[in-house]
PDB file of N, CA and C in Angstrom:
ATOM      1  N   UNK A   1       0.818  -1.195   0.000  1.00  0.00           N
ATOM      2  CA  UNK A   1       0.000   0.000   0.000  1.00  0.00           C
ATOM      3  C   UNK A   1       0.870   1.271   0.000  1.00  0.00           C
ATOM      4  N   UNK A   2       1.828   1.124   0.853  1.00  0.00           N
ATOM      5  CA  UNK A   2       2.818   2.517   0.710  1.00  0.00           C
ATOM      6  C   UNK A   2       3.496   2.817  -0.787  1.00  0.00           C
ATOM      7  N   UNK A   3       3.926   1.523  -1.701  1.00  0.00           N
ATOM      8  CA  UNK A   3       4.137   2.206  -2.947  1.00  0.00           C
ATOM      9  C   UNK A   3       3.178   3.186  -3.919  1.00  0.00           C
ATOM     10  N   UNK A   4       1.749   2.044  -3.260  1.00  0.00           N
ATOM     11  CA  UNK A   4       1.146   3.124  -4.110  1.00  0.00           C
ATOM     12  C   UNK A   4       0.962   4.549  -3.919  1.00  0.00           C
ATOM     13  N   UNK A   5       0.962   4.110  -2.703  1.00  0.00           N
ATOM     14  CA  UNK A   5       0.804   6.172  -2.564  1.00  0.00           C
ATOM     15  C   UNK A   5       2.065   6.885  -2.504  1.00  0.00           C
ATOM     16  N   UNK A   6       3.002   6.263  -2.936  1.00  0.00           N
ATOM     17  CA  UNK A   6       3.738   6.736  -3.753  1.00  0.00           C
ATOM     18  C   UNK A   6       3.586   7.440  -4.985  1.00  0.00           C
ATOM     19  N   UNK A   7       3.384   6.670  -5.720  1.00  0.00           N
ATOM     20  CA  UNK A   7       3.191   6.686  -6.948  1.00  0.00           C
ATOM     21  C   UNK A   7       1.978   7.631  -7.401  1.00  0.00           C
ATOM     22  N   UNK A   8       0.849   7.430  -6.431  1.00  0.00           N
ATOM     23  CA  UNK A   8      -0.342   8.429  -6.266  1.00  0.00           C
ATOM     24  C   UNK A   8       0.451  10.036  -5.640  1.00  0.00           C
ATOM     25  N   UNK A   9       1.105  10.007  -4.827  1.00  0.00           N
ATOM     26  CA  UNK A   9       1.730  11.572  -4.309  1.00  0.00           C
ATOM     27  C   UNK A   9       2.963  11.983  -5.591  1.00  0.00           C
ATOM     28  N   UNK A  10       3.185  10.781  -6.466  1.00  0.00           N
ATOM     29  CA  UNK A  10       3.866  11.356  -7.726  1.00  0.00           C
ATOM     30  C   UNK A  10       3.605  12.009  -8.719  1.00  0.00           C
ATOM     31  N   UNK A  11       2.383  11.885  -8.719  1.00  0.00           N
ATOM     32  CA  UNK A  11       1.445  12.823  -9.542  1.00  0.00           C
ATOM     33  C   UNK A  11       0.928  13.921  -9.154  1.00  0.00           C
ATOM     34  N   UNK A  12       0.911  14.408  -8.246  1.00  0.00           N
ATOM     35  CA  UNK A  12       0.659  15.246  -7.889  1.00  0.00           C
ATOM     36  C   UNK A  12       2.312  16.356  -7.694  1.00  0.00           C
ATOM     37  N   UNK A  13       3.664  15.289  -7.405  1.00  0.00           N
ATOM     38  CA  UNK A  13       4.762  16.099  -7.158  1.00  0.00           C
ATOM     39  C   UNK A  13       5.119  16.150  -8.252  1.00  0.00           C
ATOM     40  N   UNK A  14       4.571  15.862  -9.181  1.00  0.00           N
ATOM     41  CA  UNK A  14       5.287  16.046 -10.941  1.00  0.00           C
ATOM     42  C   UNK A  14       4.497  17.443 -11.467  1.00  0.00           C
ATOM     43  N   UNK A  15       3.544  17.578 -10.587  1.00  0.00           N
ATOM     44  CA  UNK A  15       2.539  19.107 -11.317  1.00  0.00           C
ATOM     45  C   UNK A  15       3.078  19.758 -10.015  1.00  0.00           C
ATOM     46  N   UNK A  16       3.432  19.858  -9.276  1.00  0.00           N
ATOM     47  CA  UNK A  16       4.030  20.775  -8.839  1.00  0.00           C
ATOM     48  C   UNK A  16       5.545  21.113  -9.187  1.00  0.00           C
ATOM     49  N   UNK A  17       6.242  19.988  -9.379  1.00  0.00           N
ATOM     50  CA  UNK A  17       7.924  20.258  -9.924  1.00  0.00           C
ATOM     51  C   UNK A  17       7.646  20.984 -10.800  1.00  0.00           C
ATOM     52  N   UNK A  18       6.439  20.834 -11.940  1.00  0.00           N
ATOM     53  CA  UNK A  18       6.137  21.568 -13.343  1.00  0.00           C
ATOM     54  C   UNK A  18       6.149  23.116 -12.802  1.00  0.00           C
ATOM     55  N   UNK A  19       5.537  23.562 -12.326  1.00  0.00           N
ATOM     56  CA  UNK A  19       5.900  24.863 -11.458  1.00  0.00           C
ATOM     57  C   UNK A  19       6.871  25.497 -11.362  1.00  0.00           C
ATOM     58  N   UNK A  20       7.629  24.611 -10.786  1.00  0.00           N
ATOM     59  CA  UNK A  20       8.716  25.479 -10.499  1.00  0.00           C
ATOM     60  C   UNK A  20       9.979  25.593 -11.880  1.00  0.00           C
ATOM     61  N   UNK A  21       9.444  24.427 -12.717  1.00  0.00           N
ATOM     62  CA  UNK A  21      10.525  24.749 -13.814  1.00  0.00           C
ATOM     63  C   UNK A  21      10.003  25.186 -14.988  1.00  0.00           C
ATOM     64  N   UNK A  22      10.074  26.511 -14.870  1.00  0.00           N
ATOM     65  CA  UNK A  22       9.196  27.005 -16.598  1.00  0.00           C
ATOM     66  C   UNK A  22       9.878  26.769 -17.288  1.00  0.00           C
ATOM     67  N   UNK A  23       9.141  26.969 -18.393  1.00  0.00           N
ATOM     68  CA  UNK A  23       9.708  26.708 -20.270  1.00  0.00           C
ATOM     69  C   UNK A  23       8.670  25.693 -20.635  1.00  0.00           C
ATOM     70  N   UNK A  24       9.006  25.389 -22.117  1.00  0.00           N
ATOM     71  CA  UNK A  24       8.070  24.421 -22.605  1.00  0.00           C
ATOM     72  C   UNK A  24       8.160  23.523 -22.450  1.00  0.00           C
ATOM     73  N   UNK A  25       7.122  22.239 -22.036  1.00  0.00           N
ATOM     74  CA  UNK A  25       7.836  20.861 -22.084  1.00  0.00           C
ATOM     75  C   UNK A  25       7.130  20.149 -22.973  1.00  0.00           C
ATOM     76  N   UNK A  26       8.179  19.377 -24.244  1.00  0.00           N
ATOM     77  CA  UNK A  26       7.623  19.162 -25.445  1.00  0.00           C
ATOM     78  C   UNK A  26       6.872  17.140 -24.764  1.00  0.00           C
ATOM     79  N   UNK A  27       6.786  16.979 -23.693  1.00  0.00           N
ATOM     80  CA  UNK A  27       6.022  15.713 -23.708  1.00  0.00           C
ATOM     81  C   UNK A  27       4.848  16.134 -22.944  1.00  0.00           C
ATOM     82  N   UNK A  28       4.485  17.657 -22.730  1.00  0.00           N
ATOM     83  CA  UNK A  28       3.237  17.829 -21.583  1.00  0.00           C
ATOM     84  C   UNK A  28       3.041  16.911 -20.379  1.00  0.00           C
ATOM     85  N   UNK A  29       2.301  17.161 -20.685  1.00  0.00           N
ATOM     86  CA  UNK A  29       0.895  16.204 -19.230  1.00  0.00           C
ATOM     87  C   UNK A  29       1.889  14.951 -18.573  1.00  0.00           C
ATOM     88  N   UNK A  30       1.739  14.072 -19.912  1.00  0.00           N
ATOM     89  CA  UNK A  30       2.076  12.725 -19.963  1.00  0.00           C
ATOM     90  C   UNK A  30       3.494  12.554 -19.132  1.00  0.00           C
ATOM     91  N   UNK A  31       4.432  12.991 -19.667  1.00  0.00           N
ATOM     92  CA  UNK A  31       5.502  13.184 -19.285  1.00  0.00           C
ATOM     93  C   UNK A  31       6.128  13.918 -18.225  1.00  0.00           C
ATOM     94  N   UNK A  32       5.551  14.805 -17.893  1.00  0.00           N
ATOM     95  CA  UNK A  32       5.462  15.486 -16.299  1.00  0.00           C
ATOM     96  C   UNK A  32       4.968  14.457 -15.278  1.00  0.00           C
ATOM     97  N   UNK A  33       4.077  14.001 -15.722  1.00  0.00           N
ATOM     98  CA  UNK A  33       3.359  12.794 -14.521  1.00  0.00           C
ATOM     99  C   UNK A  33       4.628  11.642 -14.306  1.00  0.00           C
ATOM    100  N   UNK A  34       5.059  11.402 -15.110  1.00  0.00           N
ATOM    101  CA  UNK A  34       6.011  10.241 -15.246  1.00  0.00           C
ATOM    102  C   UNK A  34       6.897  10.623 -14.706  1.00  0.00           C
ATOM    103  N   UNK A  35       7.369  11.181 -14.833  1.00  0.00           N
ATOM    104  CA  UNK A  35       8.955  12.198 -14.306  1.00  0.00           C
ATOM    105  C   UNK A  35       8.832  12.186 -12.748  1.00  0.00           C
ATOM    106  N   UNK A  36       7.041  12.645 -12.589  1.00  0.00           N
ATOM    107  CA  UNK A  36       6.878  13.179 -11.164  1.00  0.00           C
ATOM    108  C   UNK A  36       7.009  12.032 -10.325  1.00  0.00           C
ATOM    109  N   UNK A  37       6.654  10.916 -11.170  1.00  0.00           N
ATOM    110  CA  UNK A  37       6.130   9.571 -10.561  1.00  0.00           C
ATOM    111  C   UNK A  37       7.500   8.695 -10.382  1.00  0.00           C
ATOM    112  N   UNK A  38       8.545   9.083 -11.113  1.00  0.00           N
ATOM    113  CA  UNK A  38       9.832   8.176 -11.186  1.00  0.00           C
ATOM    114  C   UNK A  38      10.656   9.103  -9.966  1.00  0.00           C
ATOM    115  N   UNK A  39      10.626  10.791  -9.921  1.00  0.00           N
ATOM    116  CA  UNK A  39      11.349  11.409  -9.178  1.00  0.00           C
ATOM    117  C   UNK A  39      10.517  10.907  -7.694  1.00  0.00           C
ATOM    118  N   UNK A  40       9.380  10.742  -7.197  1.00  0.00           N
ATOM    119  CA  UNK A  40       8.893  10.580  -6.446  1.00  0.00           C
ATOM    120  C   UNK A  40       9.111   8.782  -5.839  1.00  0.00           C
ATOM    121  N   UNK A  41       9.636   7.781  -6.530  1.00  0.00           N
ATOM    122  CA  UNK A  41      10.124   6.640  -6.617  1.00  0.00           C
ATOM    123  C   UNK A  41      11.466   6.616  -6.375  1.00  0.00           C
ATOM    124  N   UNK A  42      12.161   7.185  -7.106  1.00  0.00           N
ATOM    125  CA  UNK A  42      13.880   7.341  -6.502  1.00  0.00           C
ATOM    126  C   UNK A  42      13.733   8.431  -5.102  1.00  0.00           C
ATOM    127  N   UNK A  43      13.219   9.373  -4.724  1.00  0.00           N
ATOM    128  CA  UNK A  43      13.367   9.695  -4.020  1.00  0.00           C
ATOM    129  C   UNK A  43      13.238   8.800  -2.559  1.00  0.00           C
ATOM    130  N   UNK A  44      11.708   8.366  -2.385  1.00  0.00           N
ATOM    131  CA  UNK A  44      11.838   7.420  -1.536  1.00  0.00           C
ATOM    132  C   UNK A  44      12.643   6.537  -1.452  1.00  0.00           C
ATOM    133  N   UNK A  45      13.039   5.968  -2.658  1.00  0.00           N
ATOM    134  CA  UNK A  45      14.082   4.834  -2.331  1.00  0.00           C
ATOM    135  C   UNK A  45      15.223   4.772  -1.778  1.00  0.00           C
ATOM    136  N   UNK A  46      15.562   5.698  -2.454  1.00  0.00           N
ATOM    137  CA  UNK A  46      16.837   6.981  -1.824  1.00  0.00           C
ATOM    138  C   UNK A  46      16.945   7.320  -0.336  1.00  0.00           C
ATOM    139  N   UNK A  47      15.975   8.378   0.092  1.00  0.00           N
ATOM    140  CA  UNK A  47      15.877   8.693   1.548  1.00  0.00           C
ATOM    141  C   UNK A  47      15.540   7.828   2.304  1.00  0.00           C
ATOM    142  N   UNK A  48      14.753   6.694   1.962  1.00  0.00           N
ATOM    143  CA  UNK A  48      14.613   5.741   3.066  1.00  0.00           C
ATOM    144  C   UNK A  48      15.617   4.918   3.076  1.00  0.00           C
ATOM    145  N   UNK A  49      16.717   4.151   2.173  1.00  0.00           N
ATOM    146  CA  UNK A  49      17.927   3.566   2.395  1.00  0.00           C
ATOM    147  C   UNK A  49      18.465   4.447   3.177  1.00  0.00           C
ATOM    148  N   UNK A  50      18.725   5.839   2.956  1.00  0.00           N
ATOM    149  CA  UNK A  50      19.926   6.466   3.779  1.00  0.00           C
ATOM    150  C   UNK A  50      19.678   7.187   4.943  1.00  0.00           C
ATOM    151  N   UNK A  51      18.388   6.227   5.720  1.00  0.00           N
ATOM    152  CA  UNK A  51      17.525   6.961   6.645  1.00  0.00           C
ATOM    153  C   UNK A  51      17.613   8.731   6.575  1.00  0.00           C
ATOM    154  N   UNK A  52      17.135   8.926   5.562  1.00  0.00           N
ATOM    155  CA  UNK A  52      16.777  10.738   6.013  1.00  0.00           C
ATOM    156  C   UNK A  52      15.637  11.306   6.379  1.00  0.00           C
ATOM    157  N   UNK A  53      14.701  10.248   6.063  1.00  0.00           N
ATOM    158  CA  UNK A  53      13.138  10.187   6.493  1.00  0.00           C
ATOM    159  C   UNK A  53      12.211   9.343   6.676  1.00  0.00           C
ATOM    160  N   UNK A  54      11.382   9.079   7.080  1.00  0.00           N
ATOM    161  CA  UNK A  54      10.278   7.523   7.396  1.00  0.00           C
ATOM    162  C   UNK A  54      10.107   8.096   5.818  1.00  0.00           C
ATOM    163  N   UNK A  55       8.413   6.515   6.262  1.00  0.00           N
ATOM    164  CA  UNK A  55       7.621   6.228   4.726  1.00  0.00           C
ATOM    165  C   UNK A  55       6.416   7.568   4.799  1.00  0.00           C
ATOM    166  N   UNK A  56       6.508   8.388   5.650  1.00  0.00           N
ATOM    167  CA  UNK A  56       5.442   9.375   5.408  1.00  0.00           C
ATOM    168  C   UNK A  56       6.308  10.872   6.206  1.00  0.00           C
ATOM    169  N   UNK A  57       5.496  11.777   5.769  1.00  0.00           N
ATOM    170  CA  UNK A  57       5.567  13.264   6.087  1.00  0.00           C
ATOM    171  C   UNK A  57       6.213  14.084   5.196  1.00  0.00           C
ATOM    172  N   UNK A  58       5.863  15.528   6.078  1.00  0.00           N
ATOM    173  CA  UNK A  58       6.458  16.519   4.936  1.00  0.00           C
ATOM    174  C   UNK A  58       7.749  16.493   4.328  1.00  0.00           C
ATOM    175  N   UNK A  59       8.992  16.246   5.366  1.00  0.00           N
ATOM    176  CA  UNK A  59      10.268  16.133   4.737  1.00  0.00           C
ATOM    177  C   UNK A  59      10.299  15.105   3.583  1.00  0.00           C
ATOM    178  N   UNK A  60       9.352  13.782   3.495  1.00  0.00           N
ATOM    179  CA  UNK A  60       9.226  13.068   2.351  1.00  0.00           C
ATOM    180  C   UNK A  60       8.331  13.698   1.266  1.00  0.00           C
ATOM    181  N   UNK A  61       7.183  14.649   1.364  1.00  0.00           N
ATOM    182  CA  UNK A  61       6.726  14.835   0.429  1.00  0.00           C
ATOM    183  C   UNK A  61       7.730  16.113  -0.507  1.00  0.00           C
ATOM    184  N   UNK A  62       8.523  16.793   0.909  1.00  0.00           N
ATOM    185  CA  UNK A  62       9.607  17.352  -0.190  1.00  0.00           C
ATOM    186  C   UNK A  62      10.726  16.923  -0.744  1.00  0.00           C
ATOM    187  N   UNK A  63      11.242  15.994  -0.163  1.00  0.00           N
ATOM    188  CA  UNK A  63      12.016  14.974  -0.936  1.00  0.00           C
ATOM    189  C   UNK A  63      11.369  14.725  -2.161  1.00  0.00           C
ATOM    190  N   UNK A  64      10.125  14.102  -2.800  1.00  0.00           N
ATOM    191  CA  UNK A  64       9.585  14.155  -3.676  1.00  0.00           C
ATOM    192  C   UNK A  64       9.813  15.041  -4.496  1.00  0.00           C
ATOM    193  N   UNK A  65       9.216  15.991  -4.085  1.00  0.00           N
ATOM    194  CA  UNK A  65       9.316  17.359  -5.091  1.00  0.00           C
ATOM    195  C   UNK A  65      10.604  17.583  -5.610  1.00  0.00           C
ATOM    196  N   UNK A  66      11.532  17.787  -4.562  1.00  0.00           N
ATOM    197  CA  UNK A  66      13.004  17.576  -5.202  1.00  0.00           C
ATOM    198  C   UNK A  66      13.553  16.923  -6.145  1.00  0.00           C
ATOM    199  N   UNK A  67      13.443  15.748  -6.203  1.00  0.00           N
ATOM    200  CA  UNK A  67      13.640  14.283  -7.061  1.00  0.00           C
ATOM    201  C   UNK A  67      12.772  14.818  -8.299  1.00  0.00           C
ATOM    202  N   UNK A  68      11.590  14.762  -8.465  1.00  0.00           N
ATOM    203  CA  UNK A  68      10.982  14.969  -9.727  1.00  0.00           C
ATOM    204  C   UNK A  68      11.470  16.410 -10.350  1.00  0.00           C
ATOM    205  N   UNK A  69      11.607  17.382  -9.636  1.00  0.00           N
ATOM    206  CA  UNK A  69      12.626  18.424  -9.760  1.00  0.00           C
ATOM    207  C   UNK A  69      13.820  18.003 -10.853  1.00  0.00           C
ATOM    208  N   UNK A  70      14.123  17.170 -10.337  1.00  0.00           N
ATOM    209  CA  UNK A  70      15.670  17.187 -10.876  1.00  0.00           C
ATOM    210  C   UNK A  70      15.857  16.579 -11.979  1.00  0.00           C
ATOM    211  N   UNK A  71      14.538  15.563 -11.971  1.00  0.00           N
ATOM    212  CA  UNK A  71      14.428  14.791 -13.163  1.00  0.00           C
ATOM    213  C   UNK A  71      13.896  15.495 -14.513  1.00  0.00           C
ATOM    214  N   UNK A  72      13.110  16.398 -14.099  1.00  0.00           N
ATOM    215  CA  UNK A  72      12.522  17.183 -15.077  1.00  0.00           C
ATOM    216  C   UNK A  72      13.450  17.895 -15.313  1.00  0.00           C
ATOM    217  N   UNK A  73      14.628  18.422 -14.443  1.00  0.00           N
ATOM    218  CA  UNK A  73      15.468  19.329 -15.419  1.00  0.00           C
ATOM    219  C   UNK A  73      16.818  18.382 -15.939  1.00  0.00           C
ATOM    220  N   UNK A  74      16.940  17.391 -15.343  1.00  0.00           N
ATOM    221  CA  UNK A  74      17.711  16.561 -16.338  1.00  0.00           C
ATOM    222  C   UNK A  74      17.109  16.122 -18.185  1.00  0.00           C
ATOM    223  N   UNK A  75      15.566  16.130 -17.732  1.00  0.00           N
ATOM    224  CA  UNK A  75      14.816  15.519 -19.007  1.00  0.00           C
ATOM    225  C   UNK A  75      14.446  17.508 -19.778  1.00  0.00           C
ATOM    226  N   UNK A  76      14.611  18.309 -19.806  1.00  0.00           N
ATOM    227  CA  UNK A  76      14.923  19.835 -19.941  1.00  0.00           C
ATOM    228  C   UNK A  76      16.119  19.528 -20.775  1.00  0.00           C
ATOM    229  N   UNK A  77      17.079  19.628 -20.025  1.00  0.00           N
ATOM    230  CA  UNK A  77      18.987  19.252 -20.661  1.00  0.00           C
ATOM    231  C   UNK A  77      18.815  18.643 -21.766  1.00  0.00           C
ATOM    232  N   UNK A  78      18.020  17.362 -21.787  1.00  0.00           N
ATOM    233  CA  UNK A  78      18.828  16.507 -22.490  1.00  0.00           C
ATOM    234  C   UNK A  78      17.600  16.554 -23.601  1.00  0.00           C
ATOM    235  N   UNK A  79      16.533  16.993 -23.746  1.00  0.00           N
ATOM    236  CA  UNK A  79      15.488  17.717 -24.897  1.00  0.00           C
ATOM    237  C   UNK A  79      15.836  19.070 -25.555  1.00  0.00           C
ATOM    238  N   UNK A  80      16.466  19.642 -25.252  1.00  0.00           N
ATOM    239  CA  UNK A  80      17.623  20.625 -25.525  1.00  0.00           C
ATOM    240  C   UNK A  80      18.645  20.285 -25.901  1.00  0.00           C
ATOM    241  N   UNK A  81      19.720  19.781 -25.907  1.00  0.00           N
ATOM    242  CA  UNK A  81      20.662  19.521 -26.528  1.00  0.00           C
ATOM    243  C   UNK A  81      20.316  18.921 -27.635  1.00  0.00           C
ATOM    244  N   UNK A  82      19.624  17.112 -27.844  1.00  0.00           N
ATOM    245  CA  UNK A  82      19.292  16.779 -28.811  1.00  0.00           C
ATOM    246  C   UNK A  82      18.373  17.952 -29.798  1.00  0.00           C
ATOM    247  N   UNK A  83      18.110  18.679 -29.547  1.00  0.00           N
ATOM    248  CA  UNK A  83      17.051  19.176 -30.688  1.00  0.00           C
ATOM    249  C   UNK A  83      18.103  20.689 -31.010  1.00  0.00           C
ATOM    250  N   UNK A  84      19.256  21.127 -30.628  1.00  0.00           N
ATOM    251  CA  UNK A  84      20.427  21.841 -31.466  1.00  0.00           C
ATOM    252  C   UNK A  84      20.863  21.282 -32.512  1.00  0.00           C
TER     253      UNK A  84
END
């Protein structure tokens, strides 16, 4: 049950990462959700191996945000370069 709501609070941290990183994103919707949903998946996996947070609360839901953050601007970089 905790992955899923993972995966359910990934969607929601993928429209908020979208926020914070303007510009265009040539996969929309689809691809923001995914991003949000994979950054929100490594993140937990991440902070809970290296105990930085339990399976719930705010420091995890910003961990989230972070992670999909980063992914979206890694997936930014690298939709940019290829298309120079």
């Amino acid at each position: 049950m905790h992955w899923l709501w993972v995966f359910i609070v990934g969607l929601v941290v993928g429209l908020i990462a979208k926020m914070f990183m303007p510009g265009k994103d040539p996969g929309g919707f689809i691809i923001t959700a995914i991003l949000g949903i994979a950054g929100s998946l490594l993140s937990t996996f991440v902070g809970e191996k290296l105990h930085l947070w339990g399976e719930s609360g705010l420091v995890h839901f910003l961990g989230s945000i972070g992670g999909a953050a980063i992914l979206l601007a890694i997936y930014h970089f690298a939709t940019r370069s290829s298309s120079s």
